[in-house]
C-alpha atoms as a PDB file:
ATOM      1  CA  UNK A   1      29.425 -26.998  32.209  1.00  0.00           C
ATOM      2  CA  UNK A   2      29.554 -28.484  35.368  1.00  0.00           C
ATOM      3  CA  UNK A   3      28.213 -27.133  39.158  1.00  0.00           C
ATOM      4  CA  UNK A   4      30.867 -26.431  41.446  1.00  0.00           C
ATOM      5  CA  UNK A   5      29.039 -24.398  43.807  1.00  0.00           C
ATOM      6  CA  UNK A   6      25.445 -24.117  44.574  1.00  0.00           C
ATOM      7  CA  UNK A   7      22.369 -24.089  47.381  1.00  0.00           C
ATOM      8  CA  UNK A   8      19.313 -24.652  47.941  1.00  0.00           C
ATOM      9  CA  UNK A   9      17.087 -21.082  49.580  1.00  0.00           C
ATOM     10  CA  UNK A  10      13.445 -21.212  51.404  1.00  0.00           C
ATOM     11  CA  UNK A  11      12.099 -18.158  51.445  1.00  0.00           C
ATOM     12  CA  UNK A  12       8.854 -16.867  52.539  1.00  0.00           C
ATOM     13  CA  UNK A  13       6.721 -14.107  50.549  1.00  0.00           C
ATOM     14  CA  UNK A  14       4.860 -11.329  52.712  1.00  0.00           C
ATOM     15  CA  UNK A  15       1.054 -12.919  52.908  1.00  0.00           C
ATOM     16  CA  UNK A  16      -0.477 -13.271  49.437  1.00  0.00           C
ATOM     17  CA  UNK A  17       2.502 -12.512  47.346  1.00  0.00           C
ATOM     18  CA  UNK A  18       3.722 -16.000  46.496  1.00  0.00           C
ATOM     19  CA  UNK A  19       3.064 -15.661  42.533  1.00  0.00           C
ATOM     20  CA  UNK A  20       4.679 -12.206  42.633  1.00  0.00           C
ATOM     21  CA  UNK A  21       8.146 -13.871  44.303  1.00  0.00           C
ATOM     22  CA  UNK A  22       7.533 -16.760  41.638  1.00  0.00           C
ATOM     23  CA  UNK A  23       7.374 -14.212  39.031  1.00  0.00           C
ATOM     24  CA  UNK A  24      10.404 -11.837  40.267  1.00  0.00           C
ATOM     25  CA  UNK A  25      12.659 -15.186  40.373  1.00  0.00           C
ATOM     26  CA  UNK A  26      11.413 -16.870  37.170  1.00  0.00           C
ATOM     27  CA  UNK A  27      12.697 -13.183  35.356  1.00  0.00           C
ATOM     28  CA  UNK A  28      15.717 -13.521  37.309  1.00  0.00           C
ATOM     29  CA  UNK A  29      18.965 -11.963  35.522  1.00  0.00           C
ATOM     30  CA  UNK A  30      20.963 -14.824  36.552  1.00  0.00           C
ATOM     31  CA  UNK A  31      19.285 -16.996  33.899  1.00  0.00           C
ATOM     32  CA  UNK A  32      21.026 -15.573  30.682  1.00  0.00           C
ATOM     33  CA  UNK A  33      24.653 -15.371  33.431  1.00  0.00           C
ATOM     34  CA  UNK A  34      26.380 -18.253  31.671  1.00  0.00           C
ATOM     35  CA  UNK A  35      28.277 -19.744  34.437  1.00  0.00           C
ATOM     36  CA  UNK A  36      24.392 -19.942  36.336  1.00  0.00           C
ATOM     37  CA  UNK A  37      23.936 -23.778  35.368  1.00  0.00           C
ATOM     38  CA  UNK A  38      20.933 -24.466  37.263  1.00  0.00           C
ATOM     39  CA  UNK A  39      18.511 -22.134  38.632  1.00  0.00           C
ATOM     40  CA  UNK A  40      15.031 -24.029  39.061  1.00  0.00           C
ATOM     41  CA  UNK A  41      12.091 -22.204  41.092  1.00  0.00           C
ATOM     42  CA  UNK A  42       9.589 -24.342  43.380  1.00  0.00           C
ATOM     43  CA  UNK A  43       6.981 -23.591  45.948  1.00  0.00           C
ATOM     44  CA  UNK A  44       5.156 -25.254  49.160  1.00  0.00           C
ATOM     45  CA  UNK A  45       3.100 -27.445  48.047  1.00  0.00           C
ATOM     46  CA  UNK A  46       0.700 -26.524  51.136  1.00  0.00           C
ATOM     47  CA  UNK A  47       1.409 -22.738  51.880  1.00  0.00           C
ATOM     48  CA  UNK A  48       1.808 -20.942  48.529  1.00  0.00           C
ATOM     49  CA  UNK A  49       3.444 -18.102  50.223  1.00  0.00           C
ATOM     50  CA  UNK A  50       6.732 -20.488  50.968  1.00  0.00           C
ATOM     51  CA  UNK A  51       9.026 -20.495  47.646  1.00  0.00           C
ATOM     52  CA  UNK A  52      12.465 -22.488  47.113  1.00  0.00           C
ATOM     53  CA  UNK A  53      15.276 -21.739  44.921  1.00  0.00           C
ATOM     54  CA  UNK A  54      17.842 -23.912  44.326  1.00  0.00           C
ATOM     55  CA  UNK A  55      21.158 -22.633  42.192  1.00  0.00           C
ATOM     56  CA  UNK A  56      24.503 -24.524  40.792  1.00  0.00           C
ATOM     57  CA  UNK A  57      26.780 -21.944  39.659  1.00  0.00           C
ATOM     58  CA  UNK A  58      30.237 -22.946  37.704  1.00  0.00           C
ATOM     59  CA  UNK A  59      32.428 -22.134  40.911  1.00  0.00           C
ATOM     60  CA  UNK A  60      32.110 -20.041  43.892  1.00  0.00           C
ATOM     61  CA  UNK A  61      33.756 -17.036  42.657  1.00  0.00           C
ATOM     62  CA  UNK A  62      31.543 -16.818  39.634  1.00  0.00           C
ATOM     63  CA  UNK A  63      28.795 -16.970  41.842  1.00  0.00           C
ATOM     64  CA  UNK A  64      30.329 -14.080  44.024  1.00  0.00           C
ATOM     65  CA  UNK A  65      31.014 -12.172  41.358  1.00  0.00           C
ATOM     66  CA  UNK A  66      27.199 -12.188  39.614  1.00  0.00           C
ATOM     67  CA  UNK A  67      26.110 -11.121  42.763  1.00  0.00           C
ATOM     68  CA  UNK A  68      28.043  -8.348  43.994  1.00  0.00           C
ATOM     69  CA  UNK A  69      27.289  -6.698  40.299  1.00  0.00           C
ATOM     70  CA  UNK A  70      24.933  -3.694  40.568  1.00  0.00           C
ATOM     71  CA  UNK A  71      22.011  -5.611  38.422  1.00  0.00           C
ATOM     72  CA  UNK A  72      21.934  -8.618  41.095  1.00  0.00           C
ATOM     73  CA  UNK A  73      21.980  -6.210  43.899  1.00  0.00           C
ATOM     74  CA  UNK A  74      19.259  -4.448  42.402  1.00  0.00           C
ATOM     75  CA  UNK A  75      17.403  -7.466  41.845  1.00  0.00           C
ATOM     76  CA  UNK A  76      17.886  -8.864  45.717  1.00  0.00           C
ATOM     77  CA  UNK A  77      16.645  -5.374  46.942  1.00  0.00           C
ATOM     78  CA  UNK A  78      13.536  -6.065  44.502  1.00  0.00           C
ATOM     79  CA  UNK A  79      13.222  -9.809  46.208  1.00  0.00           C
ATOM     80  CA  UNK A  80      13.721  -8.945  49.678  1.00  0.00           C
ATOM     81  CA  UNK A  81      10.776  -6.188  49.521  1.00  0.00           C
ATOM     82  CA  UNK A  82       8.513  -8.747  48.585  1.00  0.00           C
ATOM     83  CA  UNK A  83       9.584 -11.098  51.715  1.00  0.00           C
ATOM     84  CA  UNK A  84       9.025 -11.711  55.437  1.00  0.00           C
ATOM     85  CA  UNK A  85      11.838 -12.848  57.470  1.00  0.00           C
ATOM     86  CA  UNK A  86      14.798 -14.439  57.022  1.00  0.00           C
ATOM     87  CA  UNK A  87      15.429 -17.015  54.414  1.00  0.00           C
ATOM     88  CA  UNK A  88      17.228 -20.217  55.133  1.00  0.00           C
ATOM     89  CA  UNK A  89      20.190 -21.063  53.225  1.00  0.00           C
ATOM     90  CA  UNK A  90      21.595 -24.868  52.642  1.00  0.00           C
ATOM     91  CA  UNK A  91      24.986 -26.261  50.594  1.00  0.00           C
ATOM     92  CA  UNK A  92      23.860 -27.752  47.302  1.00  0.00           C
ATOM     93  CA  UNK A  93      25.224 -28.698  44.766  1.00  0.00           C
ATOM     94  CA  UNK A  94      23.248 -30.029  42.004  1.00  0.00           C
ATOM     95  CA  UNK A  95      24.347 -32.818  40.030  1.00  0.00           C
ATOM     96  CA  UNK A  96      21.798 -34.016  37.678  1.00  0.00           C
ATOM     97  CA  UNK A  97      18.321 -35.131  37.471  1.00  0.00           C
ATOM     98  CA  UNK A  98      15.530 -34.356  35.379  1.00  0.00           C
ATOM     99  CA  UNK A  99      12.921 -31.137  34.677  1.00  0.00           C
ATOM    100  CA  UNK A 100       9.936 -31.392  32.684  1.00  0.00           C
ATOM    101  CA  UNK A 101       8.140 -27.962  32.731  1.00  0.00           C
END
């Protein structure tokens, strides 16, 4: 499938919590969401409280749709607890690459 919409999110975890916003997103329910083609987790390198996110989704609207669903709303309410404030948003879209995990 190919990515027709995506971005790239920084976020930062309340002090400490890091591995707990590592382990929310990892669990995410967009990874089973079919037209969710990439969804790949990262963190700072030097502050392990700073996490990035970046998602290609098959189109816009599919990525709309996911997320106004009660089960991703849920889950942002979950994510956003564990934060401290705002997260920055860039347009991505992902086009290939490699991932070794």
């Amino acid at each position: 499938m190919t990515v027709h919409h995506g971005f790239h999110a920084t976020m930062t975890a309340r002090p400490g919590r890091g591995d707990e916003v590592v382990q929310l997103l990892l669990a995410a329910p967009s990874l089973p969401e079919r037209d969710c083609v990439v969804f790949l987790v990262g963190r700072s390198a030097s502050d392990p409280d700073v996490v990035h996110v970046t998602e290609g989704w098959s189109s816009r609207e599919a990525h709309s749709a996911f997320f106004g669903s009660d089960r991703a709303q849920a889950f942002v309410a979950s994510l956003q607890a564990m934060l401290t404030g705002e997260s920055a948003y860039s347009d991505e879209v992902p086009l290939g690459g490699k991932a070794a995990f």
